[in-house]
PDB file of N, CA and C in Angstrom:
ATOM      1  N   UNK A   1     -41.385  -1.658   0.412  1.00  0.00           N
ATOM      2  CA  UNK A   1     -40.057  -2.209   0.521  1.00  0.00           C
ATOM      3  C   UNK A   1     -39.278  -1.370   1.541  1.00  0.00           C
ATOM      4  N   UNK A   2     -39.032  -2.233   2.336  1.00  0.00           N
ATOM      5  CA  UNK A   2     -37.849  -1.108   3.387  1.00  0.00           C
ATOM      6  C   UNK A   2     -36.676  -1.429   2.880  1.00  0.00           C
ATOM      7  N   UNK A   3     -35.546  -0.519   3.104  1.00  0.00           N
ATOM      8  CA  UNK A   3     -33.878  -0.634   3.522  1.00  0.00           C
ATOM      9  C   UNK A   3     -33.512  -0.128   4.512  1.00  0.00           C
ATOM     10  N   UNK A   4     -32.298  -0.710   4.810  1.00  0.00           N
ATOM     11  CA  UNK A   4     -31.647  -0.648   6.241  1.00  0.00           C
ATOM     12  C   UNK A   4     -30.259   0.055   5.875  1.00  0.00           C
ATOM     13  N   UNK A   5     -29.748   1.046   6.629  1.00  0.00           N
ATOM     14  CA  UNK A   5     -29.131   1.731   6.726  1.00  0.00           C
ATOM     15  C   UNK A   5     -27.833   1.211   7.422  1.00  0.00           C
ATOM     16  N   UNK A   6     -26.940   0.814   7.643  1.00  0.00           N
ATOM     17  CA  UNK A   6     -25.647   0.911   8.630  1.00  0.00           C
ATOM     18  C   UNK A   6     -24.794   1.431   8.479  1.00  0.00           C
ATOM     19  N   UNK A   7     -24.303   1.630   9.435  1.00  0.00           N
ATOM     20  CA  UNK A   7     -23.145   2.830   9.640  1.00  0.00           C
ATOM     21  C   UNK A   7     -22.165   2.293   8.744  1.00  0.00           C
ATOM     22  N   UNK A   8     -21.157   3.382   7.940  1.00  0.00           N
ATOM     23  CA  UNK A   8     -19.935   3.270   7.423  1.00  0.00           C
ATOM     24  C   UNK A   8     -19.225   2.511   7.925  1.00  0.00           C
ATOM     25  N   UNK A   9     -18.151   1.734   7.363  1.00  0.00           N
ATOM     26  CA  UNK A   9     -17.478   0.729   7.600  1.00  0.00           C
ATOM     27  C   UNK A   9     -16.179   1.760   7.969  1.00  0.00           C
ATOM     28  N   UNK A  10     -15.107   1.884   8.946  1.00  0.00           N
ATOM     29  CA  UNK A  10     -14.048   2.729   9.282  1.00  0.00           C
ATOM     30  C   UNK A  10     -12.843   1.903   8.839  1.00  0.00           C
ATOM     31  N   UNK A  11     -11.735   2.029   8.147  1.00  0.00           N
ATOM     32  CA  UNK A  11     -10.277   1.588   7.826  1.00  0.00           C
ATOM     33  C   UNK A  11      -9.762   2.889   8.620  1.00  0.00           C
ATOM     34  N   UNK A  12      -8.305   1.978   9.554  1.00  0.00           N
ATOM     35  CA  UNK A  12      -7.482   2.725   9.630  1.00  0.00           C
ATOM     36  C   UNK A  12      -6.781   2.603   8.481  1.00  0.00           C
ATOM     37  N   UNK A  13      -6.336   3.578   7.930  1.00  0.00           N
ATOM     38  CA  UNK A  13      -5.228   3.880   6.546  1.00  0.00           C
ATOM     39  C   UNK A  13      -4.359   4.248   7.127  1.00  0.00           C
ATOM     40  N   UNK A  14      -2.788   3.888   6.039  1.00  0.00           N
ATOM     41  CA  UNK A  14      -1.887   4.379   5.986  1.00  0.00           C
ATOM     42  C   UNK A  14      -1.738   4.959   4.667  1.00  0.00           C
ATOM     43  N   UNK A  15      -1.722   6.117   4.408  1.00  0.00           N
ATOM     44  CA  UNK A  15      -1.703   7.025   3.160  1.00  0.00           C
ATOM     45  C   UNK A  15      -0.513   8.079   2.937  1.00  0.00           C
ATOM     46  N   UNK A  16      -0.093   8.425   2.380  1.00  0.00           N
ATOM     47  CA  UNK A  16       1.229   9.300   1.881  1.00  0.00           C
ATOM     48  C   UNK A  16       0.120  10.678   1.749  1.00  0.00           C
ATOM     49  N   UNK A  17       1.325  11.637   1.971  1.00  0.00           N
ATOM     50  CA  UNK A  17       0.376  12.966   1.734  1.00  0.00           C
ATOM     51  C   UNK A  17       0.954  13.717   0.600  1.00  0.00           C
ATOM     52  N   UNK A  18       0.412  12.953  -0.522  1.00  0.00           N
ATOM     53  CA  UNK A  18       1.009  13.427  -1.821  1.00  0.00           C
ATOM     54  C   UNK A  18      -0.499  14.023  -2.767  1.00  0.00           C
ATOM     55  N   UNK A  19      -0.408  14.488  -4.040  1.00  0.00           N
ATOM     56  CA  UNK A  19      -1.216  15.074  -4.577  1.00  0.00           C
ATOM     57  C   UNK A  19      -2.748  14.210  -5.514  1.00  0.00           C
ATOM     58  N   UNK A  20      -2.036  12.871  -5.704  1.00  0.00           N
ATOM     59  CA  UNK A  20      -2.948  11.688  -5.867  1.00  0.00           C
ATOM     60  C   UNK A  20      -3.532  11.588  -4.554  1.00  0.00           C
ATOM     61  N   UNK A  21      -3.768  11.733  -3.300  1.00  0.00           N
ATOM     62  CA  UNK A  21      -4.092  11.402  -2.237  1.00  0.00           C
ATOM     63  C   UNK A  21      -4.842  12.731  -0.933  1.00  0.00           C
ATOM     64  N   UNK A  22      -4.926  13.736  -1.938  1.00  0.00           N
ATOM     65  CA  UNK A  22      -5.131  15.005  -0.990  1.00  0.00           C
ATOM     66  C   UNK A  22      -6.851  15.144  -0.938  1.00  0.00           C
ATOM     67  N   UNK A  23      -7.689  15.055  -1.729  1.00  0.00           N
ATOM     68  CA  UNK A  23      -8.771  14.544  -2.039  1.00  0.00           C
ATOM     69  C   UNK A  23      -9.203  13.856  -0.730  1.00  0.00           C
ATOM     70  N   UNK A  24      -9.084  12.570  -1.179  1.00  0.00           N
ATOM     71  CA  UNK A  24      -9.478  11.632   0.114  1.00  0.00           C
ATOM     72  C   UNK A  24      -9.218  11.748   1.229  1.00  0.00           C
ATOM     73  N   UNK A  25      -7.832  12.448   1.293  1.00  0.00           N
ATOM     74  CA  UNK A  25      -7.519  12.880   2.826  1.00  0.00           C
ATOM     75  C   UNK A  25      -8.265  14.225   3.554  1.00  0.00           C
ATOM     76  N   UNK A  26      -8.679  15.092   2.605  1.00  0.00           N
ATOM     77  CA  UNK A  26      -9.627  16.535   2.824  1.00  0.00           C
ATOM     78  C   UNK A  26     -11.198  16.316   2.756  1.00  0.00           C
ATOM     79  N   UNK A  27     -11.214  14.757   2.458  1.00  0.00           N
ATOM     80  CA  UNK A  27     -12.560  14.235   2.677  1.00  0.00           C
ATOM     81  C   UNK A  27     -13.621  15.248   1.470  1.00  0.00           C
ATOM     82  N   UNK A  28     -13.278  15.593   0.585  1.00  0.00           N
ATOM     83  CA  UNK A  28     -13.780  15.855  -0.953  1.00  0.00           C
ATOM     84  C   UNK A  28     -14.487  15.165  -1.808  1.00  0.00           C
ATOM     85  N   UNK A  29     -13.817  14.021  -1.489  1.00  0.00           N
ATOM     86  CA  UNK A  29     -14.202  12.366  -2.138  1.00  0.00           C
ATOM     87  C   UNK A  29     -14.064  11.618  -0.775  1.00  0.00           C
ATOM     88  N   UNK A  30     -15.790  11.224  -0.429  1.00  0.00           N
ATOM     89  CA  UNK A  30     -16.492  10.395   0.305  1.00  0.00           C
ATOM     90  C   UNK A  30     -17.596   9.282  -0.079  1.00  0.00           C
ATOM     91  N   UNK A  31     -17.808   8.242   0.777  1.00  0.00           N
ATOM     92  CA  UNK A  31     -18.793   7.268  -0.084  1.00  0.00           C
ATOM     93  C   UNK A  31     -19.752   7.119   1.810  1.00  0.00           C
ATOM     94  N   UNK A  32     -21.156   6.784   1.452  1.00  0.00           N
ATOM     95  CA  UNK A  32     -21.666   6.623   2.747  1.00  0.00           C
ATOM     96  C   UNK A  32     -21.334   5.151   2.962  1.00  0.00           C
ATOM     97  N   UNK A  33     -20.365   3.652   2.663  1.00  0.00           N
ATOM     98  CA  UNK A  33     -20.233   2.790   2.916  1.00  0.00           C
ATOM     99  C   UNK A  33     -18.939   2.453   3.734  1.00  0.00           C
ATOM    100  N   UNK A  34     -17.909   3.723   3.625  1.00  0.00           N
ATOM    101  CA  UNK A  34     -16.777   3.889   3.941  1.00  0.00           C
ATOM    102  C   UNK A  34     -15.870   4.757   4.845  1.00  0.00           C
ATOM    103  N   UNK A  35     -15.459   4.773   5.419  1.00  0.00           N
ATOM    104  CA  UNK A  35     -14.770   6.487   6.233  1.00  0.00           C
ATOM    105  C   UNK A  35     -13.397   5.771   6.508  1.00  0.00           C
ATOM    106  N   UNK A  36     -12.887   7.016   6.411  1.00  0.00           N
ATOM    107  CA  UNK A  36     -11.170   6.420   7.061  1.00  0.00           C
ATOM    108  C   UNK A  36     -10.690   7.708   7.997  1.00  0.00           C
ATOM    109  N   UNK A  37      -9.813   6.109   8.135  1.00  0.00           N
ATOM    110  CA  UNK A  37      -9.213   7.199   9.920  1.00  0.00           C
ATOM    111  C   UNK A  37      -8.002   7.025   9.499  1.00  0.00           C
ATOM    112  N   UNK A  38      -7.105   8.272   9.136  1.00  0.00           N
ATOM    113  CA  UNK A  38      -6.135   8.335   8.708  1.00  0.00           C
ATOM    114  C   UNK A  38      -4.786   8.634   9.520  1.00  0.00           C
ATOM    115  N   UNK A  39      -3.895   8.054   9.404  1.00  0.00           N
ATOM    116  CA  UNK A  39      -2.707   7.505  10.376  1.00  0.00           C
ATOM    117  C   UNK A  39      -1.649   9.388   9.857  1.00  0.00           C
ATOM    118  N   UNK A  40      -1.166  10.063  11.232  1.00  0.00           N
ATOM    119  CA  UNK A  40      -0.209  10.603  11.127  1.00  0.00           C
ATOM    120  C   UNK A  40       0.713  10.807  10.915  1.00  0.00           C
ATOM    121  N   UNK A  41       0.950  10.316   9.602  1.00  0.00           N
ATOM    122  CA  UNK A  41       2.683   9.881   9.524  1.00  0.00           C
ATOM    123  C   UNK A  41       2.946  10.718   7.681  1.00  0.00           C
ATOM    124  N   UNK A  42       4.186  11.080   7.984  1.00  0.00           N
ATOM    125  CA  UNK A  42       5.083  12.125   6.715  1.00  0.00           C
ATOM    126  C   UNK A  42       5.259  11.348   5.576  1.00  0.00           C
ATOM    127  N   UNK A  43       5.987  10.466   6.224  1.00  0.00           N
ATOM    128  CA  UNK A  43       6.654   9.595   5.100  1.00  0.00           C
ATOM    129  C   UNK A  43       6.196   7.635   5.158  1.00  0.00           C
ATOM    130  N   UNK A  44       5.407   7.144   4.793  1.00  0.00           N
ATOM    131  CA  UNK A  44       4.067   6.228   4.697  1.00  0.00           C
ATOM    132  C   UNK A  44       5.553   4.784   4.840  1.00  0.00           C
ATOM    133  N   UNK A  45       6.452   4.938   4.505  1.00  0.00           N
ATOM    134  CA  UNK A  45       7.598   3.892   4.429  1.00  0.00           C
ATOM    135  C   UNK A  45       8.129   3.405   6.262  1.00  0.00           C
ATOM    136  N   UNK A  46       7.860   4.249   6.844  1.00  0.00           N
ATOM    137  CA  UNK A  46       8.353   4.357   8.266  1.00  0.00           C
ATOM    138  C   UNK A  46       7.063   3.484   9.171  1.00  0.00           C
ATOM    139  N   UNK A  47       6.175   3.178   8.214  1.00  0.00           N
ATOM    140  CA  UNK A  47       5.320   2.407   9.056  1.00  0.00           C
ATOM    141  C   UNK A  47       4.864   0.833   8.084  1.00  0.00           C
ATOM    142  N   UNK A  48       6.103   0.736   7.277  1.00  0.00           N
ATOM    143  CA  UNK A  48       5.776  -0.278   6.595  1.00  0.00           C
ATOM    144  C   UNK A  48       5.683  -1.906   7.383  1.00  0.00           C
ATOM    145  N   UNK A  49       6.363  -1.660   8.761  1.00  0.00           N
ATOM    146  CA  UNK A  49       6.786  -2.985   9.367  1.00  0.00           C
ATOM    147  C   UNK A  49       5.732  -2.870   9.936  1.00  0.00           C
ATOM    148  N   UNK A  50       5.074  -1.863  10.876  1.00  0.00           N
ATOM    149  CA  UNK A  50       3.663  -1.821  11.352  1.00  0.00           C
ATOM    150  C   UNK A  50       2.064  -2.531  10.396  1.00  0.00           C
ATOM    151  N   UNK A  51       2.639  -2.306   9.283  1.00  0.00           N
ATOM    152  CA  UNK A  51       1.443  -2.368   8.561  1.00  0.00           C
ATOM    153  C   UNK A  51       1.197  -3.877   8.519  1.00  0.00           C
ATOM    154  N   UNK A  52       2.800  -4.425   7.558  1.00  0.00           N
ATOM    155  CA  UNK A  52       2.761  -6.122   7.413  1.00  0.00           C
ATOM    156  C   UNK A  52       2.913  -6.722   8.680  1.00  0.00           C
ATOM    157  N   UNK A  53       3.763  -6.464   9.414  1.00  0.00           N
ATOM    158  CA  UNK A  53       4.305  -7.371  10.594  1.00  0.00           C
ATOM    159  C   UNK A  53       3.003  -7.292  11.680  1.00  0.00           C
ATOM    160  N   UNK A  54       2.350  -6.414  12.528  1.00  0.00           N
ATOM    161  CA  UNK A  54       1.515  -6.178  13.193  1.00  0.00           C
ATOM    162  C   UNK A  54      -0.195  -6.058  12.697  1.00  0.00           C
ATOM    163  N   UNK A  55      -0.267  -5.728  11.040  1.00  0.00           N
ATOM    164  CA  UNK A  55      -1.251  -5.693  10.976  1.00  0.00           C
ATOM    165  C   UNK A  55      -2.178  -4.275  11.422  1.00  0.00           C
ATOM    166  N   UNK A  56      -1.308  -3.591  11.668  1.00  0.00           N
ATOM    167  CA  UNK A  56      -1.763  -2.214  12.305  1.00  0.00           C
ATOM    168  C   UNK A  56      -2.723  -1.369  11.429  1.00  0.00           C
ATOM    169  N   UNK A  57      -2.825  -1.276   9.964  1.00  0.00           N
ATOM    170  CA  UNK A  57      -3.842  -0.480   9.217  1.00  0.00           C
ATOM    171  C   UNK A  57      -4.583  -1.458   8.459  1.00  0.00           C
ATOM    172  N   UNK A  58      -5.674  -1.378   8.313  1.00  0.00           N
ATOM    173  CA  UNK A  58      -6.564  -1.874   7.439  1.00  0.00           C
ATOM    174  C   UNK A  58      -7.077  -1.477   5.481  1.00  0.00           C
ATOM    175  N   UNK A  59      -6.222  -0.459   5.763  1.00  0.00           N
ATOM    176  CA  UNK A  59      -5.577  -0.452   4.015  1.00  0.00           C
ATOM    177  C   UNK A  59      -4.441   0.766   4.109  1.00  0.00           C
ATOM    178  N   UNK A  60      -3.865   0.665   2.970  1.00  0.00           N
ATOM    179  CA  UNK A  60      -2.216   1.404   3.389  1.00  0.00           C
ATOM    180  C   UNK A  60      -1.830   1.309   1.942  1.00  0.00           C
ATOM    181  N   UNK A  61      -0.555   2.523   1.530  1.00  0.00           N
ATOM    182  CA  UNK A  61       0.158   2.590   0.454  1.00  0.00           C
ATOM    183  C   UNK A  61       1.352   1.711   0.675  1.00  0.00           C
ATOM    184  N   UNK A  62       1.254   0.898   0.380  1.00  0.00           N
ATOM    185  CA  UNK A  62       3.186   0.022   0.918  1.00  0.00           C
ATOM    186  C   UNK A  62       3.627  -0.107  -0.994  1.00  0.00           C
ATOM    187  N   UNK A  63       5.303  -0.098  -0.278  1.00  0.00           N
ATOM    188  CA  UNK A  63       5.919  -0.703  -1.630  1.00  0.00           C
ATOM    189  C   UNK A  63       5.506  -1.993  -2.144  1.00  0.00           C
ATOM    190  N   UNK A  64       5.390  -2.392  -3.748  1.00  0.00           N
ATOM    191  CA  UNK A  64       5.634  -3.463  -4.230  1.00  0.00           C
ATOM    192  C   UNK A  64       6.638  -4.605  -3.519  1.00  0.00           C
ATOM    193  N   UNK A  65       7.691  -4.570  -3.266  1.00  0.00           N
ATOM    194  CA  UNK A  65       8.399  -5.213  -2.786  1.00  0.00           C
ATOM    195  C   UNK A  65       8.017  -5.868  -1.201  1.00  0.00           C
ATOM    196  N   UNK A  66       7.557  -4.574  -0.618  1.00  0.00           N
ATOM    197  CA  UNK A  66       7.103  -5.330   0.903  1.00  0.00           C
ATOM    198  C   UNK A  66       5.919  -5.672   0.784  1.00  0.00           C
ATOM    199  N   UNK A  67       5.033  -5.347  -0.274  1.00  0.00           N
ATOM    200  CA  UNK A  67       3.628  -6.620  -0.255  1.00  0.00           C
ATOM    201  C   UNK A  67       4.527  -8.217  -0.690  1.00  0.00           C
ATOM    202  N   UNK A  68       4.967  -7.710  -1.725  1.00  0.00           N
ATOM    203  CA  UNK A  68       5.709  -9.693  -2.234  1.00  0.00           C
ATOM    204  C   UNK A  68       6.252 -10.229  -1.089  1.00  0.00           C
ATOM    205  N   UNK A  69       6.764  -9.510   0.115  1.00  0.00           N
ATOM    206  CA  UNK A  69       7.242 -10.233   1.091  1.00  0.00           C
ATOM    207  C   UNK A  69       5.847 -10.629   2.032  1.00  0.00           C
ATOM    208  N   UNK A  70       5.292  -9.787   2.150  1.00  0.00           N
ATOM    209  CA  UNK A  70       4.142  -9.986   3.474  1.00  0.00           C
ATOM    210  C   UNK A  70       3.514 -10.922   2.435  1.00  0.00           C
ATOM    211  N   UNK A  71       3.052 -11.359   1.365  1.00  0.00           N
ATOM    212  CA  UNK A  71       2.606 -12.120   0.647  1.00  0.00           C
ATOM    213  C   UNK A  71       3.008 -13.627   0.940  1.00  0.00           C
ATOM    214  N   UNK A  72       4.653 -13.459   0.623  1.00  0.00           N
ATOM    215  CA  UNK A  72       5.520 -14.817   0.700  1.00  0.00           C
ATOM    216  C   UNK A  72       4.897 -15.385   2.102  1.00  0.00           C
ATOM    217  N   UNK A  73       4.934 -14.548   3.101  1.00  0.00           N
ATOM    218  CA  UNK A  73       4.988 -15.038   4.410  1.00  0.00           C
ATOM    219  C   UNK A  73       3.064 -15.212   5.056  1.00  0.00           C
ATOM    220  N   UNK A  74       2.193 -15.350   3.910  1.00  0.00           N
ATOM    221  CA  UNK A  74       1.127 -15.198   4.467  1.00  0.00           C
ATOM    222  C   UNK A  74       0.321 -14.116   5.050  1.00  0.00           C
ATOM    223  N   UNK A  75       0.471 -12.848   4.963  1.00  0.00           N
ATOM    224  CA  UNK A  75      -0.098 -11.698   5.465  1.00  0.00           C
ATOM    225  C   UNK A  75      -1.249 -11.488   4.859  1.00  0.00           C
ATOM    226  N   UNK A  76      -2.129 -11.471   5.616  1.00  0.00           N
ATOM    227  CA  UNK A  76      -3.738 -11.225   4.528  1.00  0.00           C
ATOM    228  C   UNK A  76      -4.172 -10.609   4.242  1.00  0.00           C
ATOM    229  N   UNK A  77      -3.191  -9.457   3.182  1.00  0.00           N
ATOM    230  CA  UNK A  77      -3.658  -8.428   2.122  1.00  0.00           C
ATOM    231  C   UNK A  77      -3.920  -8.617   1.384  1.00  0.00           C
ATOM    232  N   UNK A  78      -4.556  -7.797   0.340  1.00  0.00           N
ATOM    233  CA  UNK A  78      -5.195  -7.648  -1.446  1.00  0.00           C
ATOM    234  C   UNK A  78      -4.134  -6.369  -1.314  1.00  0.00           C
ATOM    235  N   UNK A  79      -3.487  -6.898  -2.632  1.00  0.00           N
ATOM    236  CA  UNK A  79      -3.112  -5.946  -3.400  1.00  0.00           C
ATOM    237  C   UNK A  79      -3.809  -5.301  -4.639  1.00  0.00           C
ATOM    238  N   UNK A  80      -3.879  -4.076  -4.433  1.00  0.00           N
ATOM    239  CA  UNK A  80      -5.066  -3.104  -5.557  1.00  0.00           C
ATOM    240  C   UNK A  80      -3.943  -2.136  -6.351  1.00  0.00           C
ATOM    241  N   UNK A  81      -3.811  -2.840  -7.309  1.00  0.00           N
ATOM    242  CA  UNK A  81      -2.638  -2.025  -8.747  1.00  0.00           C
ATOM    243  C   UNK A  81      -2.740  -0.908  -8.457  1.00  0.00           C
ATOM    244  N   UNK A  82      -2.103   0.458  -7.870  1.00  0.00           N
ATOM    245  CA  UNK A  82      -2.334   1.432  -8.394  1.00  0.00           C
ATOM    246  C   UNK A  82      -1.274   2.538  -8.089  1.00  0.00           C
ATOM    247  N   UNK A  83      -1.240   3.401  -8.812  1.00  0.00           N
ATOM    248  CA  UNK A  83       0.423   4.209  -9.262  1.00  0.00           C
ATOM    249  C   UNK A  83       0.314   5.271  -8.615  1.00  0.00           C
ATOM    250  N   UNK A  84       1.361   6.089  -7.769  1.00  0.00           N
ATOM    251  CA  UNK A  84       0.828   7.149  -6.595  1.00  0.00           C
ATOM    252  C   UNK A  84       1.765   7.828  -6.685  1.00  0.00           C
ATOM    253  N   UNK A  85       3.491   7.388  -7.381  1.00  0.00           N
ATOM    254  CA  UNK A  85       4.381   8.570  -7.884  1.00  0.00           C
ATOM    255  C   UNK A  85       4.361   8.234  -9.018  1.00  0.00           C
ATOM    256  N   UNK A  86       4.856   8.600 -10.052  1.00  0.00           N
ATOM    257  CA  UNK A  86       5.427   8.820 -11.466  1.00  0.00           C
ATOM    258  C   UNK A  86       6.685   8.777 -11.542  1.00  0.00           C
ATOM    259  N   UNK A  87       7.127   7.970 -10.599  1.00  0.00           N
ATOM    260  CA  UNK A  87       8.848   7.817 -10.601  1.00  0.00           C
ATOM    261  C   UNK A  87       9.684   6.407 -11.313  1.00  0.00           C
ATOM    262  N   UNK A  88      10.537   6.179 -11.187  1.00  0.00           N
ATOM    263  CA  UNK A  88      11.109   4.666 -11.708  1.00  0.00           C
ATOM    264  C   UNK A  88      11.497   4.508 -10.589  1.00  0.00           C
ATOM    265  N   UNK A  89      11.122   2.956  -9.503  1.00  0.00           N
ATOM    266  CA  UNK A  89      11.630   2.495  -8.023  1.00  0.00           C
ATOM    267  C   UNK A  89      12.692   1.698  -8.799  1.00  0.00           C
ATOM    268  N   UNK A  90      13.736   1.560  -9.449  1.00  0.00           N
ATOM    269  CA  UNK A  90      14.128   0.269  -9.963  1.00  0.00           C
ATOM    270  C   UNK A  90      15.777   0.501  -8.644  1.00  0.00           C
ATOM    271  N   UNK A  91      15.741   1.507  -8.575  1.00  0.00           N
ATOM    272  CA  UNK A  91      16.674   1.680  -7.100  1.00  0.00           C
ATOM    273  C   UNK A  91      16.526   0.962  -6.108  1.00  0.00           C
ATOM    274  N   UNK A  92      15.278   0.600  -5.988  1.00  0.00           N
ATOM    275  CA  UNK A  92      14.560  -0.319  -4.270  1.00  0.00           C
ATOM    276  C   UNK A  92      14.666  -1.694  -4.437  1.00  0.00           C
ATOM    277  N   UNK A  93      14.886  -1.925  -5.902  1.00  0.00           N
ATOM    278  CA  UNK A  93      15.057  -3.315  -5.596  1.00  0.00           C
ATOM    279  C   UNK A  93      16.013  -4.010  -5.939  1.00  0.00           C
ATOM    280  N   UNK A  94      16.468  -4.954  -4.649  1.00  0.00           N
ATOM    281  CA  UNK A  94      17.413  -5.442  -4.445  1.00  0.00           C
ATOM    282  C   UNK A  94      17.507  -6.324  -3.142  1.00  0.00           C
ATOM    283  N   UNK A  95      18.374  -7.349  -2.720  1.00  0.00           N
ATOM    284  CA  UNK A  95      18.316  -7.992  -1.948  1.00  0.00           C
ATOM    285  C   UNK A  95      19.204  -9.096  -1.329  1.00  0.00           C
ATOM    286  N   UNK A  96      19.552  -9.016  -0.176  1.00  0.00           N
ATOM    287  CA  UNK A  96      20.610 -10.219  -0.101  1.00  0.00           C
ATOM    288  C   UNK A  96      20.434 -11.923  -0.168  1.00  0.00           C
ATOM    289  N   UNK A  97      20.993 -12.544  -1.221  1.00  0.00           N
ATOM    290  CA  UNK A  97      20.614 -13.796  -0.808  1.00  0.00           C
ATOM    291  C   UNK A  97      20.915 -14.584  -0.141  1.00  0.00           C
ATOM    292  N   UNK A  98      21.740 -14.423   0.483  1.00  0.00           N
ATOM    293  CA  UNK A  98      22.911 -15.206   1.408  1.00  0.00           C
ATOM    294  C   UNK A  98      21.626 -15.148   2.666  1.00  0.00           C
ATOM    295  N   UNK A  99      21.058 -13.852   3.217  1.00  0.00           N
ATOM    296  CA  UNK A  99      20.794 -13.528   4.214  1.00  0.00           C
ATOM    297  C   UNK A  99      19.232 -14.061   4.342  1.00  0.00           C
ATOM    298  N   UNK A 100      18.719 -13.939   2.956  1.00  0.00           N
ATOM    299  CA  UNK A 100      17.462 -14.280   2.909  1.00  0.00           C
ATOM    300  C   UNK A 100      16.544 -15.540   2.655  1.00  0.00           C
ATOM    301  N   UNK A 101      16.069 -16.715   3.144  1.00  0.00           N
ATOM    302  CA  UNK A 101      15.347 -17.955   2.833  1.00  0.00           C
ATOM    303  C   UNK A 101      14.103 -18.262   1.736  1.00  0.00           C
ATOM    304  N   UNK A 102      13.721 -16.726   1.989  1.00  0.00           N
ATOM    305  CA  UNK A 102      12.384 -16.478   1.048  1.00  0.00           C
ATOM    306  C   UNK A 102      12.458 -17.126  -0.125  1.00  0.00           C
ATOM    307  N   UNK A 103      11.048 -18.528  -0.056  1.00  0.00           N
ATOM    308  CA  UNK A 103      11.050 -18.685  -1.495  1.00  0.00           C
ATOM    309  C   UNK A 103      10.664 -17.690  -2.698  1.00  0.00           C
ATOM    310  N   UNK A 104      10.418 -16.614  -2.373  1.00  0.00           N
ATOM    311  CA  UNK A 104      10.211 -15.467  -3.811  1.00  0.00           C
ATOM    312  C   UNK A 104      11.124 -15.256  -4.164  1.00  0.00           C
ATOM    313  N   UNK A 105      12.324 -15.497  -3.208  1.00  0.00           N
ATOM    314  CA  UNK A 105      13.787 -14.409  -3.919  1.00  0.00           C
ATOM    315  C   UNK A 105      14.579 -16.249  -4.922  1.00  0.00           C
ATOM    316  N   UNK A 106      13.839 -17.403  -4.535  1.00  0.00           N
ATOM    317  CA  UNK A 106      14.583 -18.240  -5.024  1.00  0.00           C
ATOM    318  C   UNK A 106      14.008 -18.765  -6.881  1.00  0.00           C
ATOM    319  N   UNK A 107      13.172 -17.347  -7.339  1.00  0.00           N
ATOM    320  CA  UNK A 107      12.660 -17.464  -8.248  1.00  0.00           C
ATOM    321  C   UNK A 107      13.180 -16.536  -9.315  1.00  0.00           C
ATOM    322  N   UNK A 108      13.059 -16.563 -10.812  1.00  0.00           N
ATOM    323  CA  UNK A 108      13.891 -15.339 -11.350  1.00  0.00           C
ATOM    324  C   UNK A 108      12.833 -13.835 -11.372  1.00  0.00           C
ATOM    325  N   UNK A 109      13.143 -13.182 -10.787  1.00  0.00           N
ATOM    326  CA  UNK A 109      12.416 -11.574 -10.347  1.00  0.00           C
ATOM    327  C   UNK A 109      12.453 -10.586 -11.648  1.00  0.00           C
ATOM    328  N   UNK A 110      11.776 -10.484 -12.561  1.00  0.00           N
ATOM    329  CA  UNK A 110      11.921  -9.027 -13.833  1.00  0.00           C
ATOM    330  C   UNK A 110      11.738  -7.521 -13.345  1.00  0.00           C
ATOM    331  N   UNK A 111      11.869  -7.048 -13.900  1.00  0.00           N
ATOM    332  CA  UNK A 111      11.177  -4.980 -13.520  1.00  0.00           C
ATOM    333  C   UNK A 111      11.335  -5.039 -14.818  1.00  0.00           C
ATOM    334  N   UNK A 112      10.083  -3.869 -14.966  1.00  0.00           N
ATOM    335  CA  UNK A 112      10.235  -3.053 -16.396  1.00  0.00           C
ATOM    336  C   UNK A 112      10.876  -2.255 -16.647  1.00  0.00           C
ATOM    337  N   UNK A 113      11.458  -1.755 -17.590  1.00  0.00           N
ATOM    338  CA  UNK A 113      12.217  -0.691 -17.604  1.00  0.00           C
ATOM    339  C   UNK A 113      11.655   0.788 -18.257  1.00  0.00           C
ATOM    340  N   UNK A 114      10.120   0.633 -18.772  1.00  0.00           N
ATOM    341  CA  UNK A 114       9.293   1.240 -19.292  1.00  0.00           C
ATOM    342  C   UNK A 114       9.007   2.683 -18.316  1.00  0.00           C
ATOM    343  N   UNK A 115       9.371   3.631 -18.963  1.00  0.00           N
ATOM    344  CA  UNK A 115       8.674   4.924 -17.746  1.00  0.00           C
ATOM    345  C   UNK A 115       7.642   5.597 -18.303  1.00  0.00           C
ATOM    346  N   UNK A 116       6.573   5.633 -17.351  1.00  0.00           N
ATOM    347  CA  UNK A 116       5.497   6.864 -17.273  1.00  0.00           C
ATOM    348  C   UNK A 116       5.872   7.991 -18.478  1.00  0.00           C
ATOM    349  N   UNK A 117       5.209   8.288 -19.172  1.00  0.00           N
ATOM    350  CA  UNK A 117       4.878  10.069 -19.640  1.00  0.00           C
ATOM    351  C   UNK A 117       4.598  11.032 -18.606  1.00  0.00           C
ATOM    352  N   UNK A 118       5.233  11.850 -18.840  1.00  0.00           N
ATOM    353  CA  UNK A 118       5.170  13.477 -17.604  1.00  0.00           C
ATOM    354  C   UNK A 118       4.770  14.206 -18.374  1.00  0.00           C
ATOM    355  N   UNK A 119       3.645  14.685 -18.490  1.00  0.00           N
ATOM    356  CA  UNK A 119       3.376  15.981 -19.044  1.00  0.00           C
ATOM    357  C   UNK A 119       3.485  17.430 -18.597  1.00  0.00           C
TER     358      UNK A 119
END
């Protein structure tokens, strides 16, 4: 029986350089199907219009809120559940309706009010 070998598949990422994320970025945790080329940036929010609007990374940390928009509008991401601060965003959301057409915002929107355990 033979197998065939091919090279790792490369994502540019957009990743935050936080402590959930230092691992993968120090290349600690590797897979031979995968490699990433990781984008220079401090604060992962400053390239959120790059990510949806242009399409510029091939996987990325974005807010909840700007996937539901790049969603509304057709952008062809997967969203993959997963929690990277331990904070409550219930500050971020918000929105004008006057200004905005989006059928998501013409729907009724919940948040939880439930917070994380900090140990």
């Amino acid at each position: 029986m033979t197998s065939t070998v091919s090279a790792p598949v490369t994502l540019y990422s957009l990743i935050g350089p936080h402590a959930g994320t230092q691992a993968l970025k120090a290349r600690r945790v590797s897979s031979p199907l995968v490699t990433f080329d990781f984008a220079d940036v401090k604060v992962v929010n400053t390239e959120f219009k790059a990510l949806m609007r242009d399409q510029k990374y091939d996987f990325g940390e974005v807010a909840i809120n700007t996937y539901l928009q790049g969603y509304e509008f057709g952008k062809p991401y997967v969203l993959l559940p997963a929690t990277t601060n331990g904070r409550n965003q219930h500050h971020t959301i918000f929105y004008n309706a006057d200004r905005c057409g989006c059928a998501v915002f013409s729907r009724r929107i919940t948040a939880s009010t439930c917070r994380a355990s900090h140990g």
